[in-house]
Protein backbone atom coordinates (compact mmCIF):
# COMPACT_ATOMS: atom_id res chain seq x y z
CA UNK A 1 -98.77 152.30 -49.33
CA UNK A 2 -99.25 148.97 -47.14
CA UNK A 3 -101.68 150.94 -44.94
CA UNK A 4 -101.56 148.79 -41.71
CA UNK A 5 -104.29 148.07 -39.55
CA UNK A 6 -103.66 148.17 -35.59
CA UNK A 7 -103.65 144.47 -34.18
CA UNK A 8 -106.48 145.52 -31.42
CA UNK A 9 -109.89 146.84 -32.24
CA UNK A 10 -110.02 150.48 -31.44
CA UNK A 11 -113.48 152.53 -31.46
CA UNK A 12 -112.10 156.04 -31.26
CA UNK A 13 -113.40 159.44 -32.53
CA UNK A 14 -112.31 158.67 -36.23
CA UNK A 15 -114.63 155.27 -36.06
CA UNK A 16 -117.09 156.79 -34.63
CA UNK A 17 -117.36 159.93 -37.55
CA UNK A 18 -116.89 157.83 -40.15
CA UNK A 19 -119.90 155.82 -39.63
CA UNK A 20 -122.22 158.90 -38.85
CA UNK A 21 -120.86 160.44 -42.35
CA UNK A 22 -121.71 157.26 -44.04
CA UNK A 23 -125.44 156.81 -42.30
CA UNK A 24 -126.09 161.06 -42.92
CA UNK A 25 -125.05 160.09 -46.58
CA UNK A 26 -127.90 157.07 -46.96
CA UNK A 27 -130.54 159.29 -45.23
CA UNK A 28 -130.06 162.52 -47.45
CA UNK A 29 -129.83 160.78 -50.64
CA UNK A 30 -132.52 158.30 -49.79
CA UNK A 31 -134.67 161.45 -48.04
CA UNK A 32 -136.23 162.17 -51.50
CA UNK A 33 -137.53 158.56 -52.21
CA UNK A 34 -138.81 157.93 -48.85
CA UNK A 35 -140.55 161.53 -48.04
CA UNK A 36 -140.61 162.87 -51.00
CA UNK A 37 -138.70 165.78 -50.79
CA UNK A 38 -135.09 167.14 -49.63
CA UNK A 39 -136.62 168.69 -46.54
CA UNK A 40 -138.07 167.18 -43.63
CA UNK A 41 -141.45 168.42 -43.00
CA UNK A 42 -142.57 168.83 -39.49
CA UNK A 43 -145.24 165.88 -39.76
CA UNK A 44 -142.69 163.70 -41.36
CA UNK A 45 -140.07 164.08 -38.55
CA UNK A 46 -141.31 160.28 -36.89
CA UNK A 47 -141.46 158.65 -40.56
CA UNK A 48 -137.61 160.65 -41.00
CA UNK A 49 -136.24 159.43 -37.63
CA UNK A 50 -136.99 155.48 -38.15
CA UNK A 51 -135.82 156.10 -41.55
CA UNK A 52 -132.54 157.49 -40.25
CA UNK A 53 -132.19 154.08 -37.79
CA UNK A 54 -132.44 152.16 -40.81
CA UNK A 55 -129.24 154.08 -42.40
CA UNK A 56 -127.41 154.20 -39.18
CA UNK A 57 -127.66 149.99 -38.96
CA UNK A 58 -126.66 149.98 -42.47
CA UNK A 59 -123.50 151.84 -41.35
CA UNK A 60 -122.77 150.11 -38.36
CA UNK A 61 -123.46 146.74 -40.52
CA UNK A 62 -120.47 148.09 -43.10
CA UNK A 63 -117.94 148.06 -40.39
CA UNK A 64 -115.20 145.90 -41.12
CA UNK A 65 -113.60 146.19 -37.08
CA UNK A 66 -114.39 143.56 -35.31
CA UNK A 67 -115.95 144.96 -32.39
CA UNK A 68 -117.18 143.58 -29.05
CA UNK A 69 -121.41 143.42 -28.11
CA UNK A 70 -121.08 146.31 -25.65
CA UNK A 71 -118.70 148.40 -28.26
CA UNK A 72 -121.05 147.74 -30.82
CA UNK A 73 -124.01 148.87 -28.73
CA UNK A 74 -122.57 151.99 -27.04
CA UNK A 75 -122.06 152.85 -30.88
CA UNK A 76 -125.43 152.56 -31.85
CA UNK A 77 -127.16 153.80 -28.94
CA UNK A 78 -125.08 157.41 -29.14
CA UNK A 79 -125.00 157.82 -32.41
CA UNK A 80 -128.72 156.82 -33.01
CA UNK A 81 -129.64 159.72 -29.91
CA UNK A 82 -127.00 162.56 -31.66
CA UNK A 83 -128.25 161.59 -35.41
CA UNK A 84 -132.22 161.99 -34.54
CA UNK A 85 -131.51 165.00 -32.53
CA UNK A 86 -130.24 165.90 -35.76
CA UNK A 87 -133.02 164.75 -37.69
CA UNK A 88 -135.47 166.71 -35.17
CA UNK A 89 -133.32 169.79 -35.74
CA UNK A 90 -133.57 169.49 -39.65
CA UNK A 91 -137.41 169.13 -39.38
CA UNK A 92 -137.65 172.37 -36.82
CA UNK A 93 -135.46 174.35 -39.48
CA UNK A 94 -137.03 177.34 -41.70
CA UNK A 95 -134.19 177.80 -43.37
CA UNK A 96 -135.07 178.17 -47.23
CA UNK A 97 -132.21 175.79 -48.25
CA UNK A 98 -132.03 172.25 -49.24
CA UNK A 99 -129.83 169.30 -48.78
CA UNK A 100 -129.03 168.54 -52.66
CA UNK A 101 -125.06 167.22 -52.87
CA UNK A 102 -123.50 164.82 -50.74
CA UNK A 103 -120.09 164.06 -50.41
CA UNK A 104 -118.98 166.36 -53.05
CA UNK A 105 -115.30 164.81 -53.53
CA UNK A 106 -112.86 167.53 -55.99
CA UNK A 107 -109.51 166.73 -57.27
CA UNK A 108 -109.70 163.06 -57.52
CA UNK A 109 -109.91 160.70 -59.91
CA UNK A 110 -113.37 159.71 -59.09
CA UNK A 111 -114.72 162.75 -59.10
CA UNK A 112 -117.35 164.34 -61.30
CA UNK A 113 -115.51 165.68 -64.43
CA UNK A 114 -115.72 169.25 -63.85
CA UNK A 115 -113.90 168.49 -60.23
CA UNK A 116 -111.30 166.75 -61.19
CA UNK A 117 -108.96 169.46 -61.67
CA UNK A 118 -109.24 170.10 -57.83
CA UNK A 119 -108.98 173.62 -56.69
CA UNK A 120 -105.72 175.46 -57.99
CA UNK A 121 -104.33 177.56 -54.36
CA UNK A 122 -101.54 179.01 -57.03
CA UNK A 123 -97.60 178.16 -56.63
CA UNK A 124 -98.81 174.61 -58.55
CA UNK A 125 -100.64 173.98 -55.43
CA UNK A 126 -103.59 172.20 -55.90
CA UNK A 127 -106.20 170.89 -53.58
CA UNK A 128 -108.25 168.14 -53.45
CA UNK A 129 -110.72 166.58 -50.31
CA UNK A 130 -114.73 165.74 -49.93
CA UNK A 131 -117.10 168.12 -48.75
CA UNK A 132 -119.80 166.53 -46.48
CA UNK A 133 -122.59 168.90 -47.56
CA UNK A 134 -124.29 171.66 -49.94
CA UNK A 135 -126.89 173.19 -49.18
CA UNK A 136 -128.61 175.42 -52.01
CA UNK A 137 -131.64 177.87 -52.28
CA UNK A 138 -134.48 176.81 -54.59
CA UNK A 139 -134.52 178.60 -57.99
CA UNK A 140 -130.86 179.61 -57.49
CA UNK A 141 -127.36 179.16 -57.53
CA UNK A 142 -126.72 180.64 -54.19
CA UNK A 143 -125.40 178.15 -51.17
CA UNK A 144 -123.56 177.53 -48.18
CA UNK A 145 -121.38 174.14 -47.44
CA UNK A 146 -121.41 172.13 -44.12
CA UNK A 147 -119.03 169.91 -42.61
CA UNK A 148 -120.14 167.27 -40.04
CA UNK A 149 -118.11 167.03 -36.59
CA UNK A 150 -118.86 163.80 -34.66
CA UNK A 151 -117.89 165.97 -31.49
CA UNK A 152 -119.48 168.46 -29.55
CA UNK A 153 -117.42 171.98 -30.34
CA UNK A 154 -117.62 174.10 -33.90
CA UNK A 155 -115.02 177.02 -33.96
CA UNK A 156 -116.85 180.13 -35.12
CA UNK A 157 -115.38 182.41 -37.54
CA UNK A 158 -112.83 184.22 -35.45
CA UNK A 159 -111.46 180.33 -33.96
CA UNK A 160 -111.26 179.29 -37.52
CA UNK A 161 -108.74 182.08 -38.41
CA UNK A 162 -106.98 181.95 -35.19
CA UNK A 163 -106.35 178.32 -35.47
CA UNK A 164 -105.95 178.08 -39.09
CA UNK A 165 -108.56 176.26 -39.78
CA UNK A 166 -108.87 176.38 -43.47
CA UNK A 167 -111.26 173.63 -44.31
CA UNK A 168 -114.99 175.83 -44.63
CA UNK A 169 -113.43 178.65 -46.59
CA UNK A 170 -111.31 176.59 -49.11
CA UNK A 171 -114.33 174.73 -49.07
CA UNK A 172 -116.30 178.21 -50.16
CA UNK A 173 -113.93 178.51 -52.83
CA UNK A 174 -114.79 175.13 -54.41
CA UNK A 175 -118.10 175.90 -54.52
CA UNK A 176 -117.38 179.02 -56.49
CA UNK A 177 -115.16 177.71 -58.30
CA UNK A 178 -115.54 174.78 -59.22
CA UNK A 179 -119.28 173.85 -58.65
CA UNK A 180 -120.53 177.15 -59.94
CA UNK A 181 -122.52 177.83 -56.33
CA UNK A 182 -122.09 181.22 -54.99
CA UNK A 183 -121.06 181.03 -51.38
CA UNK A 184 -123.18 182.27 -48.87
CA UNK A 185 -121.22 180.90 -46.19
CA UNK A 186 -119.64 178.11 -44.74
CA UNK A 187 -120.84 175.92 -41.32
CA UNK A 188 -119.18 173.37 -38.77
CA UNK A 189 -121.67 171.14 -38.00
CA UNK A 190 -121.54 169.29 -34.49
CA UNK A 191 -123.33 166.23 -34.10
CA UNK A 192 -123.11 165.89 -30.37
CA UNK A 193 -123.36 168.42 -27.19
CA UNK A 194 -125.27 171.26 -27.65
CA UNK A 195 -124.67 170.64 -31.72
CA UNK A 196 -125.00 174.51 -32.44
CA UNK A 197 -123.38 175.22 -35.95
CA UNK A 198 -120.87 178.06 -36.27
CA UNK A 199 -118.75 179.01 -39.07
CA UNK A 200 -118.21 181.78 -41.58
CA UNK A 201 -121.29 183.68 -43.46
CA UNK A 202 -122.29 186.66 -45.14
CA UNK A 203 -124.43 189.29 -43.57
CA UNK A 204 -126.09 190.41 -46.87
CA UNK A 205 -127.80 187.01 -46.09
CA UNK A 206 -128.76 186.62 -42.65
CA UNK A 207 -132.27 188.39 -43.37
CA UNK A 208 -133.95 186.14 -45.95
CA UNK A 209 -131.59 182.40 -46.21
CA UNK A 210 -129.27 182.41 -43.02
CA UNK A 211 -131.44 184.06 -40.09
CA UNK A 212 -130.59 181.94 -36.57
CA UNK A 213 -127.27 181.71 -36.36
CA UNK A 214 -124.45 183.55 -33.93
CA UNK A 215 -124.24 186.76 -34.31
CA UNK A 216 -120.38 186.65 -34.42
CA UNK A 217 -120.05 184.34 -37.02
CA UNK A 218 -121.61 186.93 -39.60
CA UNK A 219 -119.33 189.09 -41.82
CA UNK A 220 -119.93 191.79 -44.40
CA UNK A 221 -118.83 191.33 -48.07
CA UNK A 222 -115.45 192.88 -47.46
CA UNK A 223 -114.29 190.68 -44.23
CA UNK A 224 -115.97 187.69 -45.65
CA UNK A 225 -113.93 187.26 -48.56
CA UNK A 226 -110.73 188.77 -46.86
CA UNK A 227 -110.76 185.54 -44.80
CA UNK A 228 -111.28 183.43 -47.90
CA UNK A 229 -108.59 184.45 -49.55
CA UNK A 230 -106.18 184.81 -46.40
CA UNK A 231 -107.23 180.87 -46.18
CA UNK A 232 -106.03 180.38 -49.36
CA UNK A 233 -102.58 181.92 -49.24
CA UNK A 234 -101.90 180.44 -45.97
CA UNK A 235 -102.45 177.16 -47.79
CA UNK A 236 -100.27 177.80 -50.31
CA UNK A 237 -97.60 178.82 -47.79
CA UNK A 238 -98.14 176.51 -45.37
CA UNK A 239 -98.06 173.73 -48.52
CA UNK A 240 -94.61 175.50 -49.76
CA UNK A 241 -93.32 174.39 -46.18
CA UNK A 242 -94.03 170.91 -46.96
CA UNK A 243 -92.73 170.93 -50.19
CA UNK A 244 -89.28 172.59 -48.83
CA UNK A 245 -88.96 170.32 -45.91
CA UNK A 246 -89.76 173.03 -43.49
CA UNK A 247 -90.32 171.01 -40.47
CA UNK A 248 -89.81 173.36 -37.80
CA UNK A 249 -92.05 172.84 -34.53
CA UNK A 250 -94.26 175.22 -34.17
CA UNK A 251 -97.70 174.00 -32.86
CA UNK A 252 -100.61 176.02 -33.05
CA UNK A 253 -100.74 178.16 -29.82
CA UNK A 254 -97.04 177.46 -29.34
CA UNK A 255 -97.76 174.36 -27.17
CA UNK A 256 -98.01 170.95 -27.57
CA UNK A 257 -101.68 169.88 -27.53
CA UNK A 258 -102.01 167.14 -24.44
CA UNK A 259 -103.42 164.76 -26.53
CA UNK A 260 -101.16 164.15 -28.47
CA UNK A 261 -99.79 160.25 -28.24
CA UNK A 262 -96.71 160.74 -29.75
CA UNK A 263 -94.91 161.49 -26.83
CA UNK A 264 -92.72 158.32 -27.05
CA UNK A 265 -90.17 159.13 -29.40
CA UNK A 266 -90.90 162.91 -29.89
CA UNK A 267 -87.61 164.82 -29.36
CA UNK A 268 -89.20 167.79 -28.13
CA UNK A 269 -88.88 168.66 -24.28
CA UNK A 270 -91.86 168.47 -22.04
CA UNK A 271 -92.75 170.17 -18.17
């Protein structure tokens, strides 16, 4: 409720995300006004990158931190390099499907009417969040969603089961159900490091929208929706837990991850 802010400035991974969500946000929406279209066509990709600086220094301008010269530059100068890589990407894509929603929030009170409800995981369970991206095919109501990660890994479909990862295919389920877009997948979408996008899609697909991607990461229409749905029970259950109290350690992989800064006052033994 009083939501304190730390006493020292701190540009961490959160920081850092939240301003590349915010510039991607002014460059998609603005794309149409300034090239006229959704897509980025290959002789557009200088006009699209200085357009893109303009939206990052709009972002970085936002910030409320106060931050020092040399934070504030390192800031600019990698997020500017991973955001036109990005930009260059977008413009090399053949990939039939366009950017068209942005920060698609569901199960809020500021969201678009037919999202408020937020999506109903059963049990009285229901979800709400903000999806980054939708992506849909001209003349259709097909899609996939795509969630930006300011770091350099993407689990593909096996990780996100394995780590219970539920985020792309609840996300799949919004768009269904909620946004009337049939899902044609789902994709974590790295912004730095080798910034190849993984996630969970349908094979029926890969010939004519989703060609390019790992091999791995495609399912057919059986498997595909098998995960979906396991995603959404093991929300519900793992939501139940909450609701009960259930606060039994039990990390994911049965370890505690090292980076966790907890340590302090956590009652749980360590080597």
């Amino acid at each position: 409720m009083i939501d304190p802010k730390t006493i020292d400035p701190e540009v961490d991974p959160r920081l850092r995300g939240s301003i590349a969500h915010n510039a991607l946000y002014k460059f998609f929406t603005g794309l149409p006004k300034v090239l006229g279209g959704a897509r980025i066509q290959p002789e557009q990709v200088e006009d699209a990158v200085r357009f893109m600086r303009e939206c990052l220094d709009q972002a970085l301008n936002a910030v409320r931190l106060e931050m020092t010269e040399l934070q504030r530059r390192e800031l600019e100068l990698t997020l500017s390099r991973d955001l036109e890589r990005l930009v260059r990407l977008e413009a090399e894509s053949e990939s039939p499907l366009e950017p068209r929603q942005f920060e698609v929030s569901f199960g809020l009170e500021r969201s678009a009417p037919e999202l408020q409800r937020g999506l109903e995981l059963g049990d009285g369970v229901v979800l709400s969040g903000k999806i980054d991206r939708i992506d849909v095919e001209p003349l259709s109501a097909r899609g996939i969603v795509q969630d930006y990660k300011a770091g350099k890994h993407a689990p593909s479909a096996r990780e996100m089961e394995k780590e219970l990862r539920l985020q792309i295919p609840l996300y799949m389920l919004v768009l269904r159900d909620l946004v009337g877009i049939e899902p044609l997948g789902g994709l974590y979408r790295p912004l730095a490091g080798g910034r190849k996008p993984r996630g969970l899609l349908r094979e029926d697909a890969k010939a004519d929208v989703l060609a390019g991607y790992s091999k791995n990461d495609y399912l057919d229409e059986d498997e595909f929706w098998a995960k979906v749905e396991t995603a959404r029970a093991t929300g519900r259950e793992l939501a139940g837990r909450i609701r009960s109290g259930d606060v039994r350690h039990d990390p994911k992989g049965g370890e505690c991850p090292s980076w966790c800064d907890l340590w302090p006052m956590c009652r749980v033994e360590r080597a």
